[in-house]
N, C-alpha and C. Protein backbone atom coordinates (compact mmCIF):
# COMPACT_ATOMS: atom_id res chain seq x y z
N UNK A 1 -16.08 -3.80 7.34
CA UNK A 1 -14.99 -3.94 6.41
C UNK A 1 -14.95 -5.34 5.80
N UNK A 2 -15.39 -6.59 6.76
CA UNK A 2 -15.21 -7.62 6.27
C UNK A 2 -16.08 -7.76 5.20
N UNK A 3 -17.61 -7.29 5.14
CA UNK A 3 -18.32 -7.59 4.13
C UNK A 3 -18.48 -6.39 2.79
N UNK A 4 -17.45 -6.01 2.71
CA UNK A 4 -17.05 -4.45 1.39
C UNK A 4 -16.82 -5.67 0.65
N UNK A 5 -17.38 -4.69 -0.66
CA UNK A 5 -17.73 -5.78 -1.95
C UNK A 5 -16.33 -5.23 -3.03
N UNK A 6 -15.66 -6.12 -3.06
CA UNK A 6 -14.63 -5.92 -3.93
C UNK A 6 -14.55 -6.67 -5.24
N UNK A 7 -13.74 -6.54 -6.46
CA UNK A 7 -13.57 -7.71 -7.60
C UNK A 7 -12.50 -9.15 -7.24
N UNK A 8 -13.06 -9.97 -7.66
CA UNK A 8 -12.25 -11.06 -7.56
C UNK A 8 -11.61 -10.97 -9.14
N UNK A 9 -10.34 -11.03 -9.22
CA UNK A 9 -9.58 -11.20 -10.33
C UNK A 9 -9.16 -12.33 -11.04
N UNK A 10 -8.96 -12.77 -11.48
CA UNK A 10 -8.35 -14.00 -12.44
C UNK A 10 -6.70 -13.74 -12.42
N UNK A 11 -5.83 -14.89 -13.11
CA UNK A 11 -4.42 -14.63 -13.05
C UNK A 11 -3.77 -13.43 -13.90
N UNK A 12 -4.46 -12.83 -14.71
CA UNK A 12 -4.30 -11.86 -15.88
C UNK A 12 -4.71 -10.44 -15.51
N UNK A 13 -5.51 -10.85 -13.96
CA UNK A 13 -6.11 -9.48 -13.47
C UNK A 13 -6.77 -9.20 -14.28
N UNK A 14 -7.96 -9.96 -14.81
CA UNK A 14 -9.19 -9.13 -15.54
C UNK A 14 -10.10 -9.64 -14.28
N UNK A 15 -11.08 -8.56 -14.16
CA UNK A 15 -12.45 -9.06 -13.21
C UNK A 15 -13.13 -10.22 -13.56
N UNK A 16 -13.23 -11.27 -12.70
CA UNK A 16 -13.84 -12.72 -13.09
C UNK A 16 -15.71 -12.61 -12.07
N UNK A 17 -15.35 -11.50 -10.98
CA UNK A 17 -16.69 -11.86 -10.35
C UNK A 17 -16.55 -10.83 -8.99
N UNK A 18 -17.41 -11.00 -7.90
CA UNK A 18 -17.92 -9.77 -7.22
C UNK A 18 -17.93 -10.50 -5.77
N UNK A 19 -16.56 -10.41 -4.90
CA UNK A 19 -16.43 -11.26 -2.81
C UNK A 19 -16.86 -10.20 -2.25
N UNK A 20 -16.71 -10.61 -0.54
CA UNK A 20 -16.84 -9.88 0.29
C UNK A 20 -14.95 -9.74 0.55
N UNK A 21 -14.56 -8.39 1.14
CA UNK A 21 -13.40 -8.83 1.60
C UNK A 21 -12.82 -9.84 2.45
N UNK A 22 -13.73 -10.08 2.82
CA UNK A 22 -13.76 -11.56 4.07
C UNK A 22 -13.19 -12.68 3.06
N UNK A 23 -13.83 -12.76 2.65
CA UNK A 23 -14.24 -14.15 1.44
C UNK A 23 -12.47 -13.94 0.51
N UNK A 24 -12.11 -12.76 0.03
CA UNK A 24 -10.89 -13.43 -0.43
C UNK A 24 -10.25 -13.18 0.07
N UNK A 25 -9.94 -12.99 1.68
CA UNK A 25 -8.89 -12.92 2.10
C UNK A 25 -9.05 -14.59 2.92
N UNK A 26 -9.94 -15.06 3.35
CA UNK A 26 -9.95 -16.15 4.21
C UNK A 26 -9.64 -17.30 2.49
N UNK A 27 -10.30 -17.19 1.58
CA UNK A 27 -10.15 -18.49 1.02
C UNK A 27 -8.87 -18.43 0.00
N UNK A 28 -8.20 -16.84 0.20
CA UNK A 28 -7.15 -16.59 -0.60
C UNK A 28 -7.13 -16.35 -2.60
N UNK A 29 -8.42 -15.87 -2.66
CA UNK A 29 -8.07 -15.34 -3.91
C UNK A 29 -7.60 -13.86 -4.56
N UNK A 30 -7.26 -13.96 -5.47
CA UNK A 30 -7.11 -12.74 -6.20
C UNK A 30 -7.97 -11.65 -6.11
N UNK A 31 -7.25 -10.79 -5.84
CA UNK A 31 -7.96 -9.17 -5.84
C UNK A 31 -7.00 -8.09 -6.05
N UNK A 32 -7.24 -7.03 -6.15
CA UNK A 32 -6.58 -5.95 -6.32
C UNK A 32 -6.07 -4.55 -5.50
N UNK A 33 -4.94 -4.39 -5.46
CA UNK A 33 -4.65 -3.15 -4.07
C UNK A 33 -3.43 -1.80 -5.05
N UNK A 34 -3.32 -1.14 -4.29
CA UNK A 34 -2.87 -0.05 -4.36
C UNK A 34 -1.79 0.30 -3.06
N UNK A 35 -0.52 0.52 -3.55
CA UNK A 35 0.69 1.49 -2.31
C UNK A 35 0.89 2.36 -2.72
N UNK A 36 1.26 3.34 -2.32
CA UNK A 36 1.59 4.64 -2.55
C UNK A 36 2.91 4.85 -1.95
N UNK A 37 4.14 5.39 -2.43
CA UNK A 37 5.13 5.13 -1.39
C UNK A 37 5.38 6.68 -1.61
N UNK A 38 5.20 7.77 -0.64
CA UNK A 38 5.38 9.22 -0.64
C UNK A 38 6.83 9.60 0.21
N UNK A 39 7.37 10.74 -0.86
CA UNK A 39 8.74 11.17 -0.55
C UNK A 39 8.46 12.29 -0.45
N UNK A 40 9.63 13.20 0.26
CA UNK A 40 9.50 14.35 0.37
C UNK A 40 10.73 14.86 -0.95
N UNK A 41 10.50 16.20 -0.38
CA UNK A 41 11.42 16.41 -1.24
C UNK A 41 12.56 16.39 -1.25
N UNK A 42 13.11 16.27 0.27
CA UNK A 42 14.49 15.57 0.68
C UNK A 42 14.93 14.23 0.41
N UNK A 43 14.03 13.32 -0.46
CA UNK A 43 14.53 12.68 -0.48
C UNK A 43 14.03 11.01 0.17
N UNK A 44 13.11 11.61 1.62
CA UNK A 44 12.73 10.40 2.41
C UNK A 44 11.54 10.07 2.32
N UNK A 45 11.73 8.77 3.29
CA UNK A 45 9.85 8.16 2.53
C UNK A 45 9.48 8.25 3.81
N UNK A 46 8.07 8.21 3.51
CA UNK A 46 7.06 8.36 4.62
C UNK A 46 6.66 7.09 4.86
N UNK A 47 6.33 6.64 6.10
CA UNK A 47 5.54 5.24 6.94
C UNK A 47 4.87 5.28 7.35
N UNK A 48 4.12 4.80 7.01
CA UNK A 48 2.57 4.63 8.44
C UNK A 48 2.73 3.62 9.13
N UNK A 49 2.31 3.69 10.43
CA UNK A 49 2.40 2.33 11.17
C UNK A 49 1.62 2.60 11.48
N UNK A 50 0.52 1.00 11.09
CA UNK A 50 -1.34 0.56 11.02
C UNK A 50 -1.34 0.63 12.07
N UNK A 51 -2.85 0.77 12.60
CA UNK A 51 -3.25 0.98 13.74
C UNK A 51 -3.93 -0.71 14.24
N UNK A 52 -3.72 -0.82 15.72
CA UNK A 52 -3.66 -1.24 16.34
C UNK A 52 -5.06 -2.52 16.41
N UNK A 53 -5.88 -1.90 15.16
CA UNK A 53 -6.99 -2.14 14.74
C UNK A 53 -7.45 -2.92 14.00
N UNK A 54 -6.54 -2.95 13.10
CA UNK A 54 -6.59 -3.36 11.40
C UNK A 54 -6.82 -4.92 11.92
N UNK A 55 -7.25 -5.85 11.08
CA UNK A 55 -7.27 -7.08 10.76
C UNK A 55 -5.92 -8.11 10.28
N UNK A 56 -5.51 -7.27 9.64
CA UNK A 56 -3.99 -7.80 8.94
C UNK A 56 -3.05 -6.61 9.48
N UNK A 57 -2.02 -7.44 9.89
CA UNK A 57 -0.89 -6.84 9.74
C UNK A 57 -0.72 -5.37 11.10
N UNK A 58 -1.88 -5.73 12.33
CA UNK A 58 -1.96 -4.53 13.25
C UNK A 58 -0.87 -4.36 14.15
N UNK A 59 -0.24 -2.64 13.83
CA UNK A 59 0.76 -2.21 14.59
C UNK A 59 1.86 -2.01 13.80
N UNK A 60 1.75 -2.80 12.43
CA UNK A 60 3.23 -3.01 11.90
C UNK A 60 3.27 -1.72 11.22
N UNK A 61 4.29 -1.75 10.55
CA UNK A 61 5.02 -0.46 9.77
C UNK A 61 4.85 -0.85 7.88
N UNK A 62 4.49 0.08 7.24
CA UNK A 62 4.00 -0.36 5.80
C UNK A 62 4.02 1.21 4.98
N UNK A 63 3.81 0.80 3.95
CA UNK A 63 3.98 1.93 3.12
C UNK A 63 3.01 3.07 3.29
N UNK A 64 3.38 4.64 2.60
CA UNK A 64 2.89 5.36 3.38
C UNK A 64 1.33 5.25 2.93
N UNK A 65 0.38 5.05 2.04
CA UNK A 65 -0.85 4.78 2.46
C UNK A 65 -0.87 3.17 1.45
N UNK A 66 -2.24 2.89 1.32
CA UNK A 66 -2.41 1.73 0.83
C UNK A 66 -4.01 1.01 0.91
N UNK A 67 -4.02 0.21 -0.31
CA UNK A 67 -5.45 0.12 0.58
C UNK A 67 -6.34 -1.05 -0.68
N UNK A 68 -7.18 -1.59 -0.87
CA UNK A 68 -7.99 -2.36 -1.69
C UNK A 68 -8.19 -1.50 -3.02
N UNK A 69 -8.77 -1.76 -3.88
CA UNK A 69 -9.37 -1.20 -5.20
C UNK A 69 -10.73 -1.44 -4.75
N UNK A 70 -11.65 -0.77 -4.64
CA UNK A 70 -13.19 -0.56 -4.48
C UNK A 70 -13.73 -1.14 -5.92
N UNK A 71 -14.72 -1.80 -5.81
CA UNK A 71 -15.54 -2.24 -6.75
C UNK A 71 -15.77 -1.27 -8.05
N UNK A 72 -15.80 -1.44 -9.27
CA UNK A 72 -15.58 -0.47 -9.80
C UNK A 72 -14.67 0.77 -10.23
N UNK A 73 -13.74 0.47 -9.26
CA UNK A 73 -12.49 1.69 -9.35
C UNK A 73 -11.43 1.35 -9.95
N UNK A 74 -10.78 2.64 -10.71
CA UNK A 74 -9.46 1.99 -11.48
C UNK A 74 -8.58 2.03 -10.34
N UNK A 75 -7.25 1.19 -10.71
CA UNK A 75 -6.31 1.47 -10.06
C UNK A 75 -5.80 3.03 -9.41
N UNK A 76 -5.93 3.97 -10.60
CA UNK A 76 -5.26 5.38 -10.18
C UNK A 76 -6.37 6.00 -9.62
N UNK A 77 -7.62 6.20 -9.35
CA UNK A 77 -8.44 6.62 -8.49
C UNK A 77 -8.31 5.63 -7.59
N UNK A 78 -8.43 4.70 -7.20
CA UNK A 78 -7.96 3.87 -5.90
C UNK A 78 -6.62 4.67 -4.97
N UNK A 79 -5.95 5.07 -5.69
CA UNK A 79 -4.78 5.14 -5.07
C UNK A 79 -4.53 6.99 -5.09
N UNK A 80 -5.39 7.55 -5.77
CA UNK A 80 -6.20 9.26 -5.26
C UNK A 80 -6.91 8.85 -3.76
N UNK A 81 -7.99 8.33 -3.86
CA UNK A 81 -8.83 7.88 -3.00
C UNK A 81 -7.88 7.75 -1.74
N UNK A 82 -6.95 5.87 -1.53
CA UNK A 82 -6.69 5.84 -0.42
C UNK A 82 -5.74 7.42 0.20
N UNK A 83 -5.07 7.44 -0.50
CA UNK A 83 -3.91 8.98 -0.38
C UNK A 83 -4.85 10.04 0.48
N UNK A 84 -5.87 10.52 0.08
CA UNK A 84 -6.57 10.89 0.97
C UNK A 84 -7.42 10.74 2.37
N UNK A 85 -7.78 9.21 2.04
CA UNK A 85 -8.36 8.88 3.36
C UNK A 85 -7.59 8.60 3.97
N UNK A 86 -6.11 8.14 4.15
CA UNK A 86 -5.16 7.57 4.88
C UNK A 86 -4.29 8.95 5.06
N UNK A 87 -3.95 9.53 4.47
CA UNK A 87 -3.17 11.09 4.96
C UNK A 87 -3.51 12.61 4.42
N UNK A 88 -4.82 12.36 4.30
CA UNK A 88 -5.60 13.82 4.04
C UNK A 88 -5.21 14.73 2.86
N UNK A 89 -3.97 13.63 1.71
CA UNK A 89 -3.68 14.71 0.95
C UNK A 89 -4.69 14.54 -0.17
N UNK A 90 -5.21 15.57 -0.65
CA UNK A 90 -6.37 15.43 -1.23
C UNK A 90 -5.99 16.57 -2.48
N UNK A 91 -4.88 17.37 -2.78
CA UNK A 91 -4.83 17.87 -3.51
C UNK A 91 -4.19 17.71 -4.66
N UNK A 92 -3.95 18.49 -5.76
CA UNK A 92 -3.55 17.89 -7.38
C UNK A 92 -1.57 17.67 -6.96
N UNK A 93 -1.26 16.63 -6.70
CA UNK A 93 -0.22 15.85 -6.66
C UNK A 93 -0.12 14.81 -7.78
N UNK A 94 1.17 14.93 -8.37
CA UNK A 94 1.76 13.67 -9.67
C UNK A 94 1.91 12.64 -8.77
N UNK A 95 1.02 11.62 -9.38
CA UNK A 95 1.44 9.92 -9.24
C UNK A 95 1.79 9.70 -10.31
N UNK A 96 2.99 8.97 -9.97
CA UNK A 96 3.48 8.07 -11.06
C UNK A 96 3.55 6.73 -10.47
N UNK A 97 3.08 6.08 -11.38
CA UNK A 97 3.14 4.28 -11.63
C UNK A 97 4.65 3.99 -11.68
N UNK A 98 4.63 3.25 -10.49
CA UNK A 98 6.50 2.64 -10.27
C UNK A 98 6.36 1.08 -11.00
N UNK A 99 5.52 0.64 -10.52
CA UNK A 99 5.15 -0.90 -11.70
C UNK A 99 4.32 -1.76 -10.95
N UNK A 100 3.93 -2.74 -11.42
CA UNK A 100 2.73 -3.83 -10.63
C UNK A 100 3.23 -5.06 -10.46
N UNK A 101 2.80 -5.60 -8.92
CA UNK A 101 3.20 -6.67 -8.30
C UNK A 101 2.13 -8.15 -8.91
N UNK A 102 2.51 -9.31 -8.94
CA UNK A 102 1.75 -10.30 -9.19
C UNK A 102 1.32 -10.76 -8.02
N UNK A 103 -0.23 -11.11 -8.27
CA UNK A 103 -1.27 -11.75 -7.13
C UNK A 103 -0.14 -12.96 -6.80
N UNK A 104 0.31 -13.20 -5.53
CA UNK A 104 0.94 -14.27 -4.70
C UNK A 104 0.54 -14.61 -3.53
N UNK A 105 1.30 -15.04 -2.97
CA UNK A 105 0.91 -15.65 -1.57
C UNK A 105 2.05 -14.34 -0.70
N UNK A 106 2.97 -13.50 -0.80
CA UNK A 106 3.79 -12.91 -0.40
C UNK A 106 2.85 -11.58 -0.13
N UNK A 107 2.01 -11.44 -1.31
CA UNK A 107 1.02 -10.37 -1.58
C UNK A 107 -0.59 -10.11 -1.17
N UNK A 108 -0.40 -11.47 -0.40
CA UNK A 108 -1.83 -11.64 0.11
C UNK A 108 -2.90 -11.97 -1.03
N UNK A 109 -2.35 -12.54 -2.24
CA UNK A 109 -3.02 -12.61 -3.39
C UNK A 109 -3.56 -11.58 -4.07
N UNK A 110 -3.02 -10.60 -3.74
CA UNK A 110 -3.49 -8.62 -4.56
C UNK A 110 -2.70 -8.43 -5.38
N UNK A 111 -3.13 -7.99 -6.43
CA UNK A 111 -2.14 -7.31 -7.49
C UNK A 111 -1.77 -6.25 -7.18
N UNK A 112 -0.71 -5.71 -6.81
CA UNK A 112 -0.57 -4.54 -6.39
C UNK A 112 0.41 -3.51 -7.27
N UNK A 113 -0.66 -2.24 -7.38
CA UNK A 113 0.12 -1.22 -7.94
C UNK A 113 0.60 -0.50 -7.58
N UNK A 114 1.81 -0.03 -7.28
CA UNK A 114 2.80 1.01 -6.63
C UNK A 114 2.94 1.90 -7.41
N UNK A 115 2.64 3.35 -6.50
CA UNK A 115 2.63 4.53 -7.01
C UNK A 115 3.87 5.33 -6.29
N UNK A 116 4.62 6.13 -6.79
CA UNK A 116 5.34 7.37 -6.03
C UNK A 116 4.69 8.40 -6.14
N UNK A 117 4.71 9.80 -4.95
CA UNK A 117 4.40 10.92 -5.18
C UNK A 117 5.27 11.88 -4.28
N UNK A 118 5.25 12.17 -4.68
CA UNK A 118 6.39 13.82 -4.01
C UNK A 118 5.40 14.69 -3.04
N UNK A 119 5.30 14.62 -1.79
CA UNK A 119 4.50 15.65 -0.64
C UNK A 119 5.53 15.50 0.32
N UNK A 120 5.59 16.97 0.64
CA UNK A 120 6.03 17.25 1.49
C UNK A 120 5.35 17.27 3.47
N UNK A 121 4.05 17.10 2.71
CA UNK A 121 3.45 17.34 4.25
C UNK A 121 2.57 18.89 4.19
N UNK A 122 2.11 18.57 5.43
CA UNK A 122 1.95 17.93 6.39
C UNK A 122 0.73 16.99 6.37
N UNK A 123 0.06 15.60 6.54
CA UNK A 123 -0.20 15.00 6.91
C UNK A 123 -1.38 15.00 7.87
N UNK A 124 -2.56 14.68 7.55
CA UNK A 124 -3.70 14.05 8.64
C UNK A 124 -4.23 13.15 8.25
N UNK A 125 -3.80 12.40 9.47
CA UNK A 125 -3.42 10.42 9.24
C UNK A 125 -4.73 10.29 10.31
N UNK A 126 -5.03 9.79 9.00
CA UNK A 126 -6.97 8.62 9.97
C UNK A 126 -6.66 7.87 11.25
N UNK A 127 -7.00 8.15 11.92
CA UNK A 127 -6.78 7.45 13.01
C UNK A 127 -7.31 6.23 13.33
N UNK A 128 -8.37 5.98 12.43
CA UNK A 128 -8.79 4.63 12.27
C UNK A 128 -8.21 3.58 11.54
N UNK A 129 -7.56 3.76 10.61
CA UNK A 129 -6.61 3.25 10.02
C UNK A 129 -4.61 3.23 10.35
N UNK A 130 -4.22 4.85 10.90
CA UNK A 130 -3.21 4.93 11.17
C UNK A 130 -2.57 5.19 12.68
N UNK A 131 -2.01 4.58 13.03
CA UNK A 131 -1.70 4.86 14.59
C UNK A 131 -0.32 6.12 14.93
N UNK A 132 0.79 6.05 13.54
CA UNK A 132 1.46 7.24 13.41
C UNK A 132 2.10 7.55 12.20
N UNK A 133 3.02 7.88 12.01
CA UNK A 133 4.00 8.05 10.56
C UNK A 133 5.51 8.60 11.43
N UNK A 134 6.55 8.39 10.23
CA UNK A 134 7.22 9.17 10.62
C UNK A 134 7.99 9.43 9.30
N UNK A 135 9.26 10.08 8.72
CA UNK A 135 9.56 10.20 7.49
C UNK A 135 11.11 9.47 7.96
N UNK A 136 11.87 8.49 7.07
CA UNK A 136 13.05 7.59 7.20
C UNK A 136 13.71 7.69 5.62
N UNK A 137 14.90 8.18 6.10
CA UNK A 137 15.52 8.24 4.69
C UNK A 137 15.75 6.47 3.91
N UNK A 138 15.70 6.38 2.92
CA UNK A 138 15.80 5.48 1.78
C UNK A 138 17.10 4.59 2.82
N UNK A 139 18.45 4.84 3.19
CA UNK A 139 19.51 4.14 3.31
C UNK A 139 18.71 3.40 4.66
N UNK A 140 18.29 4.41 5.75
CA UNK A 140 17.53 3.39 6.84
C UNK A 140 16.72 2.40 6.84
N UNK A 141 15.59 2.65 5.60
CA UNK A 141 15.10 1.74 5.38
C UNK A 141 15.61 0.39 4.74
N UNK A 142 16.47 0.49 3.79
CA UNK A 142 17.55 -0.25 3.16
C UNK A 142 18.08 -1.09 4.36
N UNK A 143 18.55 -0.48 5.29
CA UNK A 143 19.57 -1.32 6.29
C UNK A 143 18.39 -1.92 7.19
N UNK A 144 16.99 -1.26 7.65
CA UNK A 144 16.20 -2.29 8.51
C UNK A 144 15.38 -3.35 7.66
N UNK A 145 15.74 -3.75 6.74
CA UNK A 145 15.24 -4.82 5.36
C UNK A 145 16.41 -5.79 5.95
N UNK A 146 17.15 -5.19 5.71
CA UNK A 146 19.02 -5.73 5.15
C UNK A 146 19.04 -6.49 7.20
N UNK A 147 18.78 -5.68 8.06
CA UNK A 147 18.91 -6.74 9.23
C UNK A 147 17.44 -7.54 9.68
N UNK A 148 16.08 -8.00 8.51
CA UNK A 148 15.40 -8.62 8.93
C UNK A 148 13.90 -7.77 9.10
N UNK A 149 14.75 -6.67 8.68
CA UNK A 149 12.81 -5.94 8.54
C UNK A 149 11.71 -6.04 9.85
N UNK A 150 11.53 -6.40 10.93
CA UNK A 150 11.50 -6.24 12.30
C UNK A 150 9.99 -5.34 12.46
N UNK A 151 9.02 -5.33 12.16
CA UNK A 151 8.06 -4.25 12.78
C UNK A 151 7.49 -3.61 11.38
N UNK A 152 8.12 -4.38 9.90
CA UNK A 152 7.58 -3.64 8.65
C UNK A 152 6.91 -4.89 8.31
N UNK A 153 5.91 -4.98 7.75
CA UNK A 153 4.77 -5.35 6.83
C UNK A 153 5.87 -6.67 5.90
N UNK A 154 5.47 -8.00 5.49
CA UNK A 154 5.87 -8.47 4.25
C UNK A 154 5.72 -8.12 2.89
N UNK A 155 4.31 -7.34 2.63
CA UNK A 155 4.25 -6.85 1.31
C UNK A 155 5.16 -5.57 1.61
N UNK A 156 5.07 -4.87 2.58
CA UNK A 156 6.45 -3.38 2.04
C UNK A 156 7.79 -4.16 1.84
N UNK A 157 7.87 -4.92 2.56
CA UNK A 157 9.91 -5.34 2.37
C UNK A 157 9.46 -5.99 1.22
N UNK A 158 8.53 -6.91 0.52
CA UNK A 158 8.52 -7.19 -1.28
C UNK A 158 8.79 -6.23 -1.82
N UNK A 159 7.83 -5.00 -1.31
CA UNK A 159 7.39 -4.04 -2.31
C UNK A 159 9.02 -3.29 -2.75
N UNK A 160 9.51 -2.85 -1.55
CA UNK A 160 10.33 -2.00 -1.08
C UNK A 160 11.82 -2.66 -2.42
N UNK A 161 12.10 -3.51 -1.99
CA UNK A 161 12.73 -4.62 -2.62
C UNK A 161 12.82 -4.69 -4.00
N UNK A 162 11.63 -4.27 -4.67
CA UNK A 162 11.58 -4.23 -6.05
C UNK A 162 11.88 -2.67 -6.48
N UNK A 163 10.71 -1.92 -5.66
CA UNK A 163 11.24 -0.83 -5.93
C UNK A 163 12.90 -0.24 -6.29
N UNK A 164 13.42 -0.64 -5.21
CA UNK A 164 14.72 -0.25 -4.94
C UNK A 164 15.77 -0.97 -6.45
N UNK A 165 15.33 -1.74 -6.34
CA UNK A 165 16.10 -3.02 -8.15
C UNK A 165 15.49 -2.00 -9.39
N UNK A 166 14.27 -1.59 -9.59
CA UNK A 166 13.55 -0.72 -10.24
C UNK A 166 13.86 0.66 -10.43
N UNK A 167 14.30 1.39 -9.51
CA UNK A 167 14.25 2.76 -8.93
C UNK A 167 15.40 3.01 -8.24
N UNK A 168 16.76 2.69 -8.59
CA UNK A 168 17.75 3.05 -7.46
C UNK A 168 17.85 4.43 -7.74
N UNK A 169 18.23 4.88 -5.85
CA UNK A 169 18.55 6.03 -5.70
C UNK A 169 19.79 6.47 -5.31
């Protein structure tokens, strides 16, 4: 994983050149990612909590899939792609573009594009990547932000955060 060849971006997010993931995550440059934040139709969002494995961020709680932009890939096949490898949904589901985050230091320096999609389930979560899920209505999540966010990811409580200013429900 450390040596997957990804784009290094510029501040405008155009492709400037060709890292290892190693390389911009240790020297901190720009690159590009994808969240997916999946609801059911009741209403609640789905979580993954990374597995125990991951490099960044292992054990914590984060949006329901997520993942790099592969060399070559647009944003919305990136975020087909992870959706499947991270929870097996692999079939014709609407993404919609909720809006894009700026490469920061909050963001791990990724531009990140947030997608919504409506699945209901059921779910087969990689086990190499995911350790479980569970589905949490919108107000819970709201209130474990609101006392300190505890066991969730810094890019989901950004992400989450905007969304919610963006997207009230």
């Amino acid at each position: 994983m450390e040596n997957e060849l990804l784009s290094e971006v510029d501040e405008n997010d155009e492709i400037i050149g060709t890292r290892t993931r190693g390389e911009l995550h240790r020297l901190g440059l720009r690159h590009r990612a994808v969240h997916i934040l999946v609801f059911n139709t009741r209403g609640e969002l789905f979580l993954q909590q990374r597995s125990s494995n991951k490099d960044i961020n292992p054990g914590l709680w984060d949006t329901s899939a997520a993942g790099h932009v592969d060399l070559g890939e647009s944003y919305d096949e990136s975020a087909r792609r992870e959706l499947a490898e991270e929870l097996g949904v692999s079939d014709a589901v609407a993404f919609h573009p909720a809006f894009k985050l700026s490469a920061l230091p909050v963001t791990g320096w990724e531009f990140i594009q947030v997608y919504t999609v409506t699945h209901d389930g059921p779910f087969q979560l990689n086990a190499k990547e995911i350790t479980g899920g569970q589905w949490i209505s919108t107000v819970k999540v709201d209130d474990w932000i609101r006392q300190g966010g505890a066991g969730l990811t810094r890019s989901f409580k950004t992400l989450w955060q905007i969304f919610q200013q963006k997207h009230p429900r």
